[in-house]
Protein backbone atom coordinates (compact mmCIF):
# COMPACT_ATOMS: atom_id res chain seq x y z
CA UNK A 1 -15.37 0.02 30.02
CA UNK A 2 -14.54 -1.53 26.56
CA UNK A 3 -12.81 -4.56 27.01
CA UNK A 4 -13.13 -6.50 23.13
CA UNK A 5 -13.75 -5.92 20.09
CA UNK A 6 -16.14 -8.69 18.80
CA UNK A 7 -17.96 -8.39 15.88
CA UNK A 8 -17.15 -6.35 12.92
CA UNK A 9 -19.58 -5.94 9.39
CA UNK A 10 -19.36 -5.76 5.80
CA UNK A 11 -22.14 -5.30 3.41
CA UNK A 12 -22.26 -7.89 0.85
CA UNK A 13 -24.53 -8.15 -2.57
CA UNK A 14 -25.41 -11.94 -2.14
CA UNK A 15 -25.44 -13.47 1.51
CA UNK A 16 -24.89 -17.38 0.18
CA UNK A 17 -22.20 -16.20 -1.82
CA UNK A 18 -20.11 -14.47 0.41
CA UNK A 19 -20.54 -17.53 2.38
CA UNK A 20 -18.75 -19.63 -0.12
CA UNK A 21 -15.74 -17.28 -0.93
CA UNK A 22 -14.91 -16.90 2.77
CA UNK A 23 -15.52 -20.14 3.51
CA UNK A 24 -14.50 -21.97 0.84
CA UNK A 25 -11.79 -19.53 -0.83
CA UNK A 26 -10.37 -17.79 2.09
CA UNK A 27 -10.47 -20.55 4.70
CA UNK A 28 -12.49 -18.66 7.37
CA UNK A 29 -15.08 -21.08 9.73
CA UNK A 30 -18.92 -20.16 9.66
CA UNK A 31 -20.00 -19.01 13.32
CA UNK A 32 -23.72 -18.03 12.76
CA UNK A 33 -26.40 -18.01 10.52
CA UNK A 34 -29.71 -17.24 11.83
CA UNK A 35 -33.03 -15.87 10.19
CA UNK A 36 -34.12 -12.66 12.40
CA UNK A 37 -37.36 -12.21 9.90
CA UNK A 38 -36.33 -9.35 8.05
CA UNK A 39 -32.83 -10.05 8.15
CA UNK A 40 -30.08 -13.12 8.34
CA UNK A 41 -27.98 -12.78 10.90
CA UNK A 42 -24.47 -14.52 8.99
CA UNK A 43 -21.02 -14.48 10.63
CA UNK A 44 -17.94 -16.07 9.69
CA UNK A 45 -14.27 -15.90 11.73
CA UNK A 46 -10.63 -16.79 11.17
CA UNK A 47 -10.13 -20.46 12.70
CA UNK A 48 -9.27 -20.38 16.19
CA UNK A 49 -10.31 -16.77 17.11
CA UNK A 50 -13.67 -15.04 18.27
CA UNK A 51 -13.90 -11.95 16.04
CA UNK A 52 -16.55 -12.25 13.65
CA UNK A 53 -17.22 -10.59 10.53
CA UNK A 54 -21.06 -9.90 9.93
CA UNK A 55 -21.59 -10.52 6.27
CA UNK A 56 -24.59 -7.85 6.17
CA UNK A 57 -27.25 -7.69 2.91
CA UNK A 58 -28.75 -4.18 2.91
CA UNK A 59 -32.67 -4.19 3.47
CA UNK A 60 -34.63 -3.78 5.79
CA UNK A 61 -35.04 -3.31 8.86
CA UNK A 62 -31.74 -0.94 8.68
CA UNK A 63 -32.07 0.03 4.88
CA UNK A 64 -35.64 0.60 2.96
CA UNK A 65 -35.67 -0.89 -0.35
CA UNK A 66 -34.18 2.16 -2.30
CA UNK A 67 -31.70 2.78 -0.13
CA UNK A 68 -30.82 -0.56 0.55
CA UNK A 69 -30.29 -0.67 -3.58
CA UNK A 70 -28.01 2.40 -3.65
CA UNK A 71 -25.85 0.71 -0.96
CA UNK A 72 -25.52 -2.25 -3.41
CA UNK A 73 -24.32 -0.48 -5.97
CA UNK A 74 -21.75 1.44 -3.74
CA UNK A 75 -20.40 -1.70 -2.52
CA UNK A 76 -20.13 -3.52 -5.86
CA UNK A 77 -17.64 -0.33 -6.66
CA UNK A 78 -15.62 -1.04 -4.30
CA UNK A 79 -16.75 2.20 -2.17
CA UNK A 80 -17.65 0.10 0.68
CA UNK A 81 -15.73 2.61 3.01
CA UNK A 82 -13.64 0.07 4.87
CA UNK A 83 -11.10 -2.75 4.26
CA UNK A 84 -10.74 -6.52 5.80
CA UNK A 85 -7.17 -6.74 6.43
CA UNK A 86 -6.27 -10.55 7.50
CA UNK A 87 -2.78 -11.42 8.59
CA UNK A 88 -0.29 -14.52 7.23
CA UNK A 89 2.89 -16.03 7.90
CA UNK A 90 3.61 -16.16 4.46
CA UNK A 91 2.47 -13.44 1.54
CA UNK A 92 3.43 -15.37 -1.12
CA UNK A 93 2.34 -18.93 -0.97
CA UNK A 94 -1.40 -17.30 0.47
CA UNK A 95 -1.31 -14.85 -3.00
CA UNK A 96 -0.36 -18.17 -5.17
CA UNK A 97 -3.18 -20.40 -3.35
CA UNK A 98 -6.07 -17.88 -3.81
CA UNK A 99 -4.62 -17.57 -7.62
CA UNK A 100 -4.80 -21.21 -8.15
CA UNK A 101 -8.06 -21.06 -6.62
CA UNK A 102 -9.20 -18.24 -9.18
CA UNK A 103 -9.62 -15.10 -6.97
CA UNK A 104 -8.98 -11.98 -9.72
CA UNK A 105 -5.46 -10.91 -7.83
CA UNK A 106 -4.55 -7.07 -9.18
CA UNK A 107 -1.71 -6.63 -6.79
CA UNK A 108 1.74 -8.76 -6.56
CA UNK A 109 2.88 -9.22 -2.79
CA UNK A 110 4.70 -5.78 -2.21
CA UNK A 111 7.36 -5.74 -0.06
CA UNK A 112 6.11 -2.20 2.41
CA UNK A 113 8.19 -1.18 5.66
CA UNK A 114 5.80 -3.22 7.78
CA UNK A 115 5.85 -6.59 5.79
CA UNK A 116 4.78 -8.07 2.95
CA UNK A 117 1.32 -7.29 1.37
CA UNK A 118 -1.20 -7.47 -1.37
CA UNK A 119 -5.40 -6.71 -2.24
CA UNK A 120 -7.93 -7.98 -3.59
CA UNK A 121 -11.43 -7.61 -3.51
CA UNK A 122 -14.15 -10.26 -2.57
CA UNK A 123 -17.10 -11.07 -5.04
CA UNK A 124 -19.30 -8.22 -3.75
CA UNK A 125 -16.55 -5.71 -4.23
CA UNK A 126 -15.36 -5.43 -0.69
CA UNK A 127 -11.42 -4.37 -0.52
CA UNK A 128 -9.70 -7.34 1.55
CA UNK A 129 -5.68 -7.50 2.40
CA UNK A 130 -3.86 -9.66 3.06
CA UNK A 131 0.04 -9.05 5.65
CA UNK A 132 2.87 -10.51 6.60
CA UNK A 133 4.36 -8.30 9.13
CA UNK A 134 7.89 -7.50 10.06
CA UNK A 135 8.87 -7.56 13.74
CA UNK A 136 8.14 -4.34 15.25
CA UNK A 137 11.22 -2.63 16.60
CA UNK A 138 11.72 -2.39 20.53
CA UNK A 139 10.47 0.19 22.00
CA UNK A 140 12.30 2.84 23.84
């Protein structure tokens, strides 16, 4: 029945800005940006793949204006209710290249069981990680 998951979504406080920071900060390729009246339809993706992130402002036609405001606020405190986890080959060197590039960097790489790790958050207060993984173990 399922075969794919394809698009995924994230509110964000400021469309064109979100643009830039995954774009421009993070490296990810634009995919689509369309004007459906009431809403833009804006996608970005990780070069190379076809999962797309839907970088969603609340309004309408989902959200009327008040409630579209109190989902603002949520997501600028961080209580977006999911995460953006992307993966790397290398923890490190990806933490000190979004430093240098001034992304506000709370968290160290942390070694964890399953690799290396570390989170941020992106300009509208979305939680984003980034891992290196460990080999899994063979299966018995």
């Amino acid at each position: 029945m399922i075969k794919n998951l394809t698009i995924s979504q994230i509110f964000v406080t400021d469309q064109d800005e979100a643009l830039d920071f995954y774009v421009n900060t993070l490296g990810l390729e634009p995919s689509a940006d369309m004007n459906f009246g009431p809403m833009r339809w804006l996608t970005v993706r990780v070069p190379g793949t076809d999962r797309e992130i839907l970088l969603e402002l609340p309004g309408p036609p989902g959200y009327d204006p008040e409630t579209a405001q109190a989902v603002r606020a949520m997501v600028s405190k961080g209580a977006s209710g999911g995460t953006l986890i992307f993966s790397t080959d290398d923890a490190r060197a990806a933490h000190a290249e979004l430093a240098a590039k001034g992304v506000e960097l709370p968290e160290d790489p942390t070694e964890q069981v399953y690799g290396i790790d570390f989170g941020f958050r992106d300009p509208s207060g979305n939680h984003i990680r980034i891992t290196q993984t460990y080999p899994m173990p063979a299966q018995a």
